[in-house]
C-alpha atoms as a PDB file:
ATOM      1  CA  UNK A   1      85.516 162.592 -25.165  1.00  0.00           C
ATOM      2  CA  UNK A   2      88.163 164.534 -27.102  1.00  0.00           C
ATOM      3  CA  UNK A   3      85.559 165.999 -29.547  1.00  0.00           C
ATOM      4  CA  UNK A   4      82.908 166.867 -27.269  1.00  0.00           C
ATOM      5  CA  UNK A   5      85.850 169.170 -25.337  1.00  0.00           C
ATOM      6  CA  UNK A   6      86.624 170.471 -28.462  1.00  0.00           C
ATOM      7  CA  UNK A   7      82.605 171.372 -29.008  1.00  0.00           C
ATOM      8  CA  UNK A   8      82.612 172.623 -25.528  1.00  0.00           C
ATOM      9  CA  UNK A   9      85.861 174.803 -26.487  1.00  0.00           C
ATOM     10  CA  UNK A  10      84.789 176.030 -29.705  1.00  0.00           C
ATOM     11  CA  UNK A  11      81.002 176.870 -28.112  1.00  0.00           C
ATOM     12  CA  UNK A  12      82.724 179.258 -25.132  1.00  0.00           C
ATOM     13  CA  UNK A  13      85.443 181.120 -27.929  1.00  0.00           C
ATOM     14  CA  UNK A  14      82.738 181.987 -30.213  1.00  0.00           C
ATOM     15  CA  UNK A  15      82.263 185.307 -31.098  1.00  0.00           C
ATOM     16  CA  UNK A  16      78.306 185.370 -29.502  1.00  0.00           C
ATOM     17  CA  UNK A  17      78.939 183.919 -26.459  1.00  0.00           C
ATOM     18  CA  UNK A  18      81.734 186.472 -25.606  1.00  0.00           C
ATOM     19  CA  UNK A  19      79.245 189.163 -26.792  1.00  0.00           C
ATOM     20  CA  UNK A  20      76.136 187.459 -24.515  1.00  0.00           C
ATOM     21  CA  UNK A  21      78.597 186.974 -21.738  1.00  0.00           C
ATOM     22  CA  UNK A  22      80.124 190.361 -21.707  1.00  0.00           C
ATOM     23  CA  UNK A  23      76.336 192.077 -22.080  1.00  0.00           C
ATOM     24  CA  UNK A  24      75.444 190.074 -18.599  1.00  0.00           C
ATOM     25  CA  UNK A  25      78.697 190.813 -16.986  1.00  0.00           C
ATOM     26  CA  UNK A  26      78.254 194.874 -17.745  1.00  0.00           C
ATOM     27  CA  UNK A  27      74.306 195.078 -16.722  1.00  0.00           C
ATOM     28  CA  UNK A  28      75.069 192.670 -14.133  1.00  0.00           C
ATOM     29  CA  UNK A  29      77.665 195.164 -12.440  1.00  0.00           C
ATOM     30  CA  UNK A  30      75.039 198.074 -13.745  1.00  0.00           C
ATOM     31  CA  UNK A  31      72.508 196.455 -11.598  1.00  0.00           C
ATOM     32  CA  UNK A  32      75.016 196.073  -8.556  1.00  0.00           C
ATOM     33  CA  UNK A  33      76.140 199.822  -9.094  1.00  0.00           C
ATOM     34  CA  UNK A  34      72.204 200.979  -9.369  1.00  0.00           C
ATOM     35  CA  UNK A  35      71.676 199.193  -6.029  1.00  0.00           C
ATOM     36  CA  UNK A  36      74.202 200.594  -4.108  1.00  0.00           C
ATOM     37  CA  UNK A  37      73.542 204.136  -5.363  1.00  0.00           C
ATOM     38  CA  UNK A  38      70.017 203.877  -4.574  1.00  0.00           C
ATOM     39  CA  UNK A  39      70.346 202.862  -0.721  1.00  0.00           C
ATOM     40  CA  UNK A  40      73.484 205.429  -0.154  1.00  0.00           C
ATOM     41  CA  UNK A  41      70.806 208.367  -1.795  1.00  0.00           C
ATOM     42  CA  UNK A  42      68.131 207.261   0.420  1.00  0.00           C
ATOM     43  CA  UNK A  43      70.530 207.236   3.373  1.00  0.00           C
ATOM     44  CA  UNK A  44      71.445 210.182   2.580  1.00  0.00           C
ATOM     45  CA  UNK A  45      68.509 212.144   2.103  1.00  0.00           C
ATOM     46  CA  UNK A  46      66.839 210.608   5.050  1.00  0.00           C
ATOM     47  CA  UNK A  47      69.751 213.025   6.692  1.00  0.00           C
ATOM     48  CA  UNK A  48      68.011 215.911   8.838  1.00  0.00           C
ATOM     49  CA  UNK A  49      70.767 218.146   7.572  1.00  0.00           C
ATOM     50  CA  UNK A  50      70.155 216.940   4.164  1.00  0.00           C
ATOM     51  CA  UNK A  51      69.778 219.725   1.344  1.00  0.00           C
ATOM     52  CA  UNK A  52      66.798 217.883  -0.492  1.00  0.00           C
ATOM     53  CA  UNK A  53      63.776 216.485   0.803  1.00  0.00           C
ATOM     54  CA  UNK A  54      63.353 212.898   1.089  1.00  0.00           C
ATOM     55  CA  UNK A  55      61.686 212.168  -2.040  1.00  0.00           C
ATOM     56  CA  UNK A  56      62.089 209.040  -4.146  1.00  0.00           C
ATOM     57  CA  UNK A  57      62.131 211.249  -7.139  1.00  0.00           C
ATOM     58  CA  UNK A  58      65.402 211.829  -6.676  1.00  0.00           C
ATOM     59  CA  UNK A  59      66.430 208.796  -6.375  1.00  0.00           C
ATOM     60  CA  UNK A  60      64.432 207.724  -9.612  1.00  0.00           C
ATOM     61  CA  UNK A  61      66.243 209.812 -11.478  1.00  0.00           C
ATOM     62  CA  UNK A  62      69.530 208.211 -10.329  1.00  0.00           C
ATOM     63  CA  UNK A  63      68.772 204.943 -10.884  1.00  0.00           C
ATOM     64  CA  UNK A  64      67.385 206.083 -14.207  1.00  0.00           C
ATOM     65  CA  UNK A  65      71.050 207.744 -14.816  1.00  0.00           C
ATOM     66  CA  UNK A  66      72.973 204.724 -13.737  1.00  0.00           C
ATOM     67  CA  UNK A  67      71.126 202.484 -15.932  1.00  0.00           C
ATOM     68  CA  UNK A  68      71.476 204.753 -19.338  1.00  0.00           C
ATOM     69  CA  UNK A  69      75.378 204.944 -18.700  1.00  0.00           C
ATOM     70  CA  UNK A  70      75.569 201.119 -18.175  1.00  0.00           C
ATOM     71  CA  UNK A  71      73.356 200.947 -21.397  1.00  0.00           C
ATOM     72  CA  UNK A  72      75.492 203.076 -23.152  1.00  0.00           C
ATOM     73  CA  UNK A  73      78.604 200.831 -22.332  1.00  0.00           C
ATOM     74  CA  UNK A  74      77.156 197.714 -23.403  1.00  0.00           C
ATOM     75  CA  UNK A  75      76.064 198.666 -26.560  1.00  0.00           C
ATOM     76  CA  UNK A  76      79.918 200.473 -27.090  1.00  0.00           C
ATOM     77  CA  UNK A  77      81.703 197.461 -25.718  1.00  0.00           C
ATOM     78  CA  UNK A  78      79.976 194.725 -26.996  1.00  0.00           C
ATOM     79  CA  UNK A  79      78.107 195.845 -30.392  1.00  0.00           C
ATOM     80  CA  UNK A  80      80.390 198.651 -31.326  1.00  0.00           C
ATOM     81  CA  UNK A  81      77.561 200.965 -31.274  1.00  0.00           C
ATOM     82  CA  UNK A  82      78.543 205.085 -31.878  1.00  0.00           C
ATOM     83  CA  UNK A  83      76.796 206.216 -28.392  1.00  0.00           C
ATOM     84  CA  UNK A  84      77.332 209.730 -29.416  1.00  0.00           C
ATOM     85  CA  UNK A  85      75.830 209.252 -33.048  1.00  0.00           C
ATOM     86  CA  UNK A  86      73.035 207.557 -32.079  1.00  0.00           C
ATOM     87  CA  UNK A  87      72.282 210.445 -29.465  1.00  0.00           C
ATOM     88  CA  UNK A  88      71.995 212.844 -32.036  1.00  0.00           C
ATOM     89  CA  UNK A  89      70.171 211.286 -34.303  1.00  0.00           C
ATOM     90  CA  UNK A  90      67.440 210.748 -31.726  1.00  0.00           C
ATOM     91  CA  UNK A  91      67.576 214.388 -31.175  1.00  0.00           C
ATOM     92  CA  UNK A  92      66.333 214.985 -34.658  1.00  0.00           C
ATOM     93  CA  UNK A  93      63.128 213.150 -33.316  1.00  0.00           C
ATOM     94  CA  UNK A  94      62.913 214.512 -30.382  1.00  0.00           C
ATOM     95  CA  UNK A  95      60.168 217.292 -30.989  1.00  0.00           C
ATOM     96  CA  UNK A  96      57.876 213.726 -31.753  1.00  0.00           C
ATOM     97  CA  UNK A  97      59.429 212.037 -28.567  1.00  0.00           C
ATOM     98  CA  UNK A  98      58.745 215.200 -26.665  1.00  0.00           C
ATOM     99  CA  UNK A  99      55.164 215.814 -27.698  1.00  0.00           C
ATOM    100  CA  UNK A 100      53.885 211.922 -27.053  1.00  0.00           C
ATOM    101  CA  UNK A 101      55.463 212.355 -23.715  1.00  0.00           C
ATOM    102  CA  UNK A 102      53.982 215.842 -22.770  1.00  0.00           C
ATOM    103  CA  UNK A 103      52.509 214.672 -19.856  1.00  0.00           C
ATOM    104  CA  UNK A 104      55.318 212.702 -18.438  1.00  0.00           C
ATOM    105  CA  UNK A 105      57.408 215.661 -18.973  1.00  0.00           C
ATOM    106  CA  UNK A 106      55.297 218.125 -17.252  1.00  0.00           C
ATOM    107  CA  UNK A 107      54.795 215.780 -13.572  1.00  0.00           C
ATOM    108  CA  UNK A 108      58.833 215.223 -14.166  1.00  0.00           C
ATOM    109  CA  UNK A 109      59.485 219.040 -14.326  1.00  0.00           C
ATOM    110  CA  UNK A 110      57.103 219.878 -11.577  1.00  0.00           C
ATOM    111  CA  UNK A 111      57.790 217.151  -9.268  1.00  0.00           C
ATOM    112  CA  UNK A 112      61.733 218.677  -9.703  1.00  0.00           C
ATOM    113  CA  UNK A 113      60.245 221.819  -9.230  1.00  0.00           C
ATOM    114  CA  UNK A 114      58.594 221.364  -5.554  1.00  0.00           C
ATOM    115  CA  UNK A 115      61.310 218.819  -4.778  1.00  0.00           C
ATOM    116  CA  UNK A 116      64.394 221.097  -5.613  1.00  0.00           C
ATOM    117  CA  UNK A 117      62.469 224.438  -4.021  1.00  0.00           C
ATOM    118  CA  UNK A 118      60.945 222.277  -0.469  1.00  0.00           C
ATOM    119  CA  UNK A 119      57.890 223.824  -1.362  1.00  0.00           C
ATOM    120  CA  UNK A 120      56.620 220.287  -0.281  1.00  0.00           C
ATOM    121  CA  UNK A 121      58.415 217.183   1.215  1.00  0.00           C
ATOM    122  CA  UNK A 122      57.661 213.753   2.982  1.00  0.00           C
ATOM    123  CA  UNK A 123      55.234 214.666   5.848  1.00  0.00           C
ATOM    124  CA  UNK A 124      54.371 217.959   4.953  1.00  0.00           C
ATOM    125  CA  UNK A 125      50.302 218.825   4.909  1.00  0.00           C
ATOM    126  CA  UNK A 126      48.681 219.858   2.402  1.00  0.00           C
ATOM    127  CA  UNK A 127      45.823 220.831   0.780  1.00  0.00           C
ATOM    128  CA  UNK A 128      45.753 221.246  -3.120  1.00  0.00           C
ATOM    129  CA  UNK A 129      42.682 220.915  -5.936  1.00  0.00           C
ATOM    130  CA  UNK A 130      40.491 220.221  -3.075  1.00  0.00           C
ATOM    131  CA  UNK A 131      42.291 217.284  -1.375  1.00  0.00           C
ATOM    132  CA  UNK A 132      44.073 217.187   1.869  1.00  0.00           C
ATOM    133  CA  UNK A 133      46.413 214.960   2.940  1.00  0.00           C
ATOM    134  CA  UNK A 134      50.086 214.487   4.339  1.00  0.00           C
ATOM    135  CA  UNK A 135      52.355 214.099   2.088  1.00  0.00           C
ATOM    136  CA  UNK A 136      54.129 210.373   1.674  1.00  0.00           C
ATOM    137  CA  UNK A 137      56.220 210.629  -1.114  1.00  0.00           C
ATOM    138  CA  UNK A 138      56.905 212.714  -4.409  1.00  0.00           C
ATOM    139  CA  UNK A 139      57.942 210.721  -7.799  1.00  0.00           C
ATOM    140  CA  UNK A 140      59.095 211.330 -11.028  1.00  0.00           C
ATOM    141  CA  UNK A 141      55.199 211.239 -12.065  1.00  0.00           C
ATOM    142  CA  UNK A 142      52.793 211.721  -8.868  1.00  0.00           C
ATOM    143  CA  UNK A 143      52.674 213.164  -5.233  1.00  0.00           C
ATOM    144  CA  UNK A 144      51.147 210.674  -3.099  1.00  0.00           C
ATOM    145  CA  UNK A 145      49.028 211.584   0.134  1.00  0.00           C
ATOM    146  CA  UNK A 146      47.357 210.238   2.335  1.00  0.00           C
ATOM    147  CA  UNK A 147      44.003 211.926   3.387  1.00  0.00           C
ATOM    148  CA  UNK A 148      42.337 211.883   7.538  1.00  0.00           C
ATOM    149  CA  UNK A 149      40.505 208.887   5.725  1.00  0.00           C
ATOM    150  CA  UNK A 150      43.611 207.286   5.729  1.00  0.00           C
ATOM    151  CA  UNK A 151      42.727 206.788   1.760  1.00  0.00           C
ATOM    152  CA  UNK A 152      46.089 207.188  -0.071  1.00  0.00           C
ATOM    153  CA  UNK A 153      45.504 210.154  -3.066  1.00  0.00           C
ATOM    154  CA  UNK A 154      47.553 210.296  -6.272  1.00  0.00           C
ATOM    155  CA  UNK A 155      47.798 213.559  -7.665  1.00  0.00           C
ATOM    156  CA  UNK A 156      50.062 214.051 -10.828  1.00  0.00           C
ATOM    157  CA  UNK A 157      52.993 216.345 -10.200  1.00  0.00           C
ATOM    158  CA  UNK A 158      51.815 219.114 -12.760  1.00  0.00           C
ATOM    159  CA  UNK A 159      48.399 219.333 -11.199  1.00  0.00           C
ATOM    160  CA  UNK A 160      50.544 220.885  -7.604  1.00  0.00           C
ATOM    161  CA  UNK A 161      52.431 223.123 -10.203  1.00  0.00           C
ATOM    162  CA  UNK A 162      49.507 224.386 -11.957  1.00  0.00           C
ATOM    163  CA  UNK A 163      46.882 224.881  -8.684  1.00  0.00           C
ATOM    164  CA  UNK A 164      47.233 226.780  -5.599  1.00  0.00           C
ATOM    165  CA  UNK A 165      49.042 224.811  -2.245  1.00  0.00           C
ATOM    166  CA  UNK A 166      47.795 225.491   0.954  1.00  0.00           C
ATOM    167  CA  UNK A 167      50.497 224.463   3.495  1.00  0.00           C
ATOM    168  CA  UNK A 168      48.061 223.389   6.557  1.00  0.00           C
ATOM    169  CA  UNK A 169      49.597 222.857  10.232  1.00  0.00           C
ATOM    170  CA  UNK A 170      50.995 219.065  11.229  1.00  0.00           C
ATOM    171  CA  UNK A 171      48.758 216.628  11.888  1.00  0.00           C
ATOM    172  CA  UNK A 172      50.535 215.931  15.250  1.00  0.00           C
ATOM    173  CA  UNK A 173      49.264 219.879  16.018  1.00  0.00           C
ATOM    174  CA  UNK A 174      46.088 219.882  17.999  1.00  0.00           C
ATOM    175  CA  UNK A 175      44.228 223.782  18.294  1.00  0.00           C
ATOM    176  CA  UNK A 176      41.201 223.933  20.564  1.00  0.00           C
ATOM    177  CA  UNK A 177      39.391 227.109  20.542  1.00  0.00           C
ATOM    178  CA  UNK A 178      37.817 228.249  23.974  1.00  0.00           C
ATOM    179  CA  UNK A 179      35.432 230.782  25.352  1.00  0.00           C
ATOM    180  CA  UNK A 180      35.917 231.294  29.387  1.00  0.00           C
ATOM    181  CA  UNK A 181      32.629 232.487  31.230  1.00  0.00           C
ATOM    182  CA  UNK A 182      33.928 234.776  34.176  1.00  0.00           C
ATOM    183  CA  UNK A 183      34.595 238.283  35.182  1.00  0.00           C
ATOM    184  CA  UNK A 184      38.002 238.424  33.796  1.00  0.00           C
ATOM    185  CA  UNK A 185      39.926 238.618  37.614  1.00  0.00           C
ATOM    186  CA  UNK A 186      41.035 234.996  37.352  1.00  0.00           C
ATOM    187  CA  UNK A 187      42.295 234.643  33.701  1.00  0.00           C
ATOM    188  CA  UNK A 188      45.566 233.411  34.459  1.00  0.00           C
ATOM    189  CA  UNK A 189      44.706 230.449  36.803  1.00  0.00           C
ATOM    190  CA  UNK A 190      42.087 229.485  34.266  1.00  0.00           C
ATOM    191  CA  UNK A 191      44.740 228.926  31.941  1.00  0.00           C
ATOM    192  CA  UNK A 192      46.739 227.077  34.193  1.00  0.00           C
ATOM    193  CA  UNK A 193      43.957 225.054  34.592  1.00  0.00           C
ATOM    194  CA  UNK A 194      42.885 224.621  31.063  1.00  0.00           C
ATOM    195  CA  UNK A 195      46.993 224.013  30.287  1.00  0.00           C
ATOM    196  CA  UNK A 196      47.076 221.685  33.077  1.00  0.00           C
ATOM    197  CA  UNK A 197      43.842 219.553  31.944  1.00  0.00           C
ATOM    198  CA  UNK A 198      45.012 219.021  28.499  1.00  0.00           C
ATOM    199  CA  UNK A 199      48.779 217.863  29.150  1.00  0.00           C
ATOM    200  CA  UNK A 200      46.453 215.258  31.585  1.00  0.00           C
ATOM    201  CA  UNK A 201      44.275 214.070  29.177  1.00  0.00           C
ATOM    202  CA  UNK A 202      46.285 214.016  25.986  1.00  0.00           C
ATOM    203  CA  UNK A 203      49.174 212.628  28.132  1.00  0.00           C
ATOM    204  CA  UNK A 204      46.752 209.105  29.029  1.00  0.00           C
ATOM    205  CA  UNK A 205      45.937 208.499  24.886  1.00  0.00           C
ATOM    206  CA  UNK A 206      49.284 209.632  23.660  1.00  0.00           C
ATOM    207  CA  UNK A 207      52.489 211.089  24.370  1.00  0.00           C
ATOM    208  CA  UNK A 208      52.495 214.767  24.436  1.00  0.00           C
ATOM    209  CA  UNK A 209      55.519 216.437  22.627  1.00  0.00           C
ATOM    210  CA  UNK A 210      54.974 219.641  23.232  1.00  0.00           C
ATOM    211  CA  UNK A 211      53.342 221.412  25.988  1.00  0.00           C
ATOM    212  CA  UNK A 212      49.707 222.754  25.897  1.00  0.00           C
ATOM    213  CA  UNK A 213      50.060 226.559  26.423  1.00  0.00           C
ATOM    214  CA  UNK A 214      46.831 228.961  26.593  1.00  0.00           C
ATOM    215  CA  UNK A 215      45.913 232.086  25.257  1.00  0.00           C
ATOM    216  CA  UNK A 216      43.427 234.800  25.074  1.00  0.00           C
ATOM    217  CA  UNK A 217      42.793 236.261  21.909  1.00  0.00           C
ATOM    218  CA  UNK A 218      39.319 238.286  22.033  1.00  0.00           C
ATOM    219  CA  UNK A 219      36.815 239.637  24.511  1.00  0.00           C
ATOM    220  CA  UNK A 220      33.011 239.154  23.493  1.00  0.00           C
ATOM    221  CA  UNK A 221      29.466 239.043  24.815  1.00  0.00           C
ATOM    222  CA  UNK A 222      29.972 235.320  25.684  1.00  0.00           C
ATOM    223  CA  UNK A 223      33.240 236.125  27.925  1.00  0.00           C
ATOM    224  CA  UNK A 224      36.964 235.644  26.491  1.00  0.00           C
ATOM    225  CA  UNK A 225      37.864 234.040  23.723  1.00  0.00           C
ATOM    226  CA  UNK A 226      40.763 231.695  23.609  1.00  0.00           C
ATOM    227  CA  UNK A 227      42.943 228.758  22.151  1.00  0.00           C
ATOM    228  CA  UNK A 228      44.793 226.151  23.597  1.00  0.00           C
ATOM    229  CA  UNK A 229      47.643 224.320  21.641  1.00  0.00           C
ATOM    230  CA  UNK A 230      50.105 221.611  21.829  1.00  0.00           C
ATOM    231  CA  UNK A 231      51.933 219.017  20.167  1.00  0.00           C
ATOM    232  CA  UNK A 232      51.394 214.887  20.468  1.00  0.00           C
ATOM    233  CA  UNK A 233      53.965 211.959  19.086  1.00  0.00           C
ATOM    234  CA  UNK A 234      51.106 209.967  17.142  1.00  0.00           C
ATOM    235  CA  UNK A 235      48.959 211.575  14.391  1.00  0.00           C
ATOM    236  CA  UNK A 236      46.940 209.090  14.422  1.00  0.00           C
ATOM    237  CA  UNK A 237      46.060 209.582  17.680  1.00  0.00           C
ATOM    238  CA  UNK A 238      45.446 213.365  17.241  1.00  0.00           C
ATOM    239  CA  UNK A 239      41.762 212.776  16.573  1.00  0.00           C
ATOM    240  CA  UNK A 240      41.067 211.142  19.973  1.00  0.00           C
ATOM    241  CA  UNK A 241      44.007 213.389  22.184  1.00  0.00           C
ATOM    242  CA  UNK A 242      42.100 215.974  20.822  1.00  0.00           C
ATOM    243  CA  UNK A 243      38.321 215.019  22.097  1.00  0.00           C
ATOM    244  CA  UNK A 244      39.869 213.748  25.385  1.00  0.00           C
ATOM    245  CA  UNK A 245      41.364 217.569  26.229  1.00  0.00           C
ATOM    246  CA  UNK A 246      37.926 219.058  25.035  1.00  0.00           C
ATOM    247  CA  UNK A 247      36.048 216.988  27.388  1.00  0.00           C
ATOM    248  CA  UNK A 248      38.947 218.097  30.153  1.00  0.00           C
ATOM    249  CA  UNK A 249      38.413 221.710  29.785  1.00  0.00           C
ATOM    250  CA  UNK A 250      34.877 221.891  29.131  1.00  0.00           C
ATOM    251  CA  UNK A 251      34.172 222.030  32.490  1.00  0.00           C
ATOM    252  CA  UNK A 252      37.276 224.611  33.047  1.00  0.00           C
ATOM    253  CA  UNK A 253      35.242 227.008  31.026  1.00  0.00           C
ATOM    254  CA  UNK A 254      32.574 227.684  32.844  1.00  0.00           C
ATOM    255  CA  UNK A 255      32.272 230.462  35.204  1.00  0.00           C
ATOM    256  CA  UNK A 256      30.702 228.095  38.302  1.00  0.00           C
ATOM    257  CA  UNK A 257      33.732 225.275  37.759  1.00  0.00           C
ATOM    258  CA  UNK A 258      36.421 228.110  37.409  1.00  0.00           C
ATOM    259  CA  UNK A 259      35.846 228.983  40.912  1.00  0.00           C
ATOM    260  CA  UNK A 260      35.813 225.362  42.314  1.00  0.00           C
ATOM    261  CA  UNK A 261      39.040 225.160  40.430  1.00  0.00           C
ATOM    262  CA  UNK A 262      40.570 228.366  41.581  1.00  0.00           C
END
């Protein structure tokens, strides 16, 4: 019994077992310190007062950060490595490292780049290299979107830096364009009418945010020329909000129906 506590004693002083213990006990706490980081960034950027956008690239390159330091500790705590040495003599390859990892470089840059200057963020819509989508989230490699398909789209972060952006409206933004048949005397209880319709029938498929409000824009040979918008909670109800207040006004529109409305 005496020996095998004397194994058992010399087995947990030896030199290794410090060293293996000490390496679990430093990425252990790395691991705890990377976790908390992460959720206090994303609570923070999910801030609407927040001075960055949302985007997990950000938060990437935290965790990324976090785990290099804790690297760097074990390997000067337990296997006296020179941190600083060993730094600079990967710098002397570092035109090599650079050029094999050109590509990961370049989304890295440009997903910084759109990320740091909110030329895009989470929920934006866009329209770039002949895809349009709303934007999900941007990482230290891709922008993801997802298209009115509801098909999710990777495109690589340098491809957004290198093409032209086309910020479109939000999806939750419905635009119907309107010609009203009359003589012109009753314009503004036709858009009363048409405004009137549409918070109706949007209202029964979804929440309406923001209230429809009519204009004219034109005069032509067909009568005057107009546009309705407003705002609904659900994009993914946009599609239907939007046929149910066309159907509403159609009727609006027409010279014959204006005066049964009026």
């Amino acid at each position: 019994m005496e020996q095998d506590f004397d194994k058992l004693e010399s087995f947990v002083r030896s030199e290794w077992f410090i060293t293996a213990l000490s390496v679990a006990a430093i990425l252990a706490i790395t691991a705890l310190v990377s976790w908390f980081a992460t959720k206090f960034l994303r609570k923070l950027l999910q801030q609407d007062n927040s001075l960055l956008p949302s985007s997990s690239i950000f938060v990437n390159i935290a965790r990324a950060a976090v785990w290099i330091l804790g690297v760097c500790v074990m390997l000067a705590t337990c296997f006296n490595v020179n941190v600083s040495a060993a730094i600079a003599a990967l710098g002397v390859g570092g035109i090599a490292i650079s050029l094999g990892f050109q590509d990961t470089i370049s989304n890295l840059i440009g997903g910084l780049q759109v990320s740091l200057m909110k030329i895009i963020q989470p929920g934006d819509n866009i329209e770039v290299n002949g895809e349009t989508g709303v934007v999900k989230d941007v990482t230290w490699r891709h922008t993801t979107i997802v298209n009115p398909q509801n098909e999710t789209v990777i495109i690589p972060n340098s491809i957004i830096g290198k093409n032209a952006l086309t910020k479109l409206p939000p999806t939750t933004l419905i635009t119907i364009k309107f010609v009203v048949c009359s003589d012109g005397s009753d314009l503004d209880t036709v858009a009363a009418a048409i405004e009137a319709a549409c918070d109706k029938a949007a209202g029964a498929v979804t929440r309406v945010t923001q209230k429809p409000k009519a204009i004219f824009t034109e005069v032509t040979g067909l009568g005057f020329s107009g546009k309705v918008t407003f705002k609904v909670a659900s994009s993914s109800k946009a599609g239907e909000a939007n046929d149910a207040a066309v159907r509403a006004i159609a009727p609006i529109t027409r010279s014959s129906e204006t005066r049964q409305s009026a």
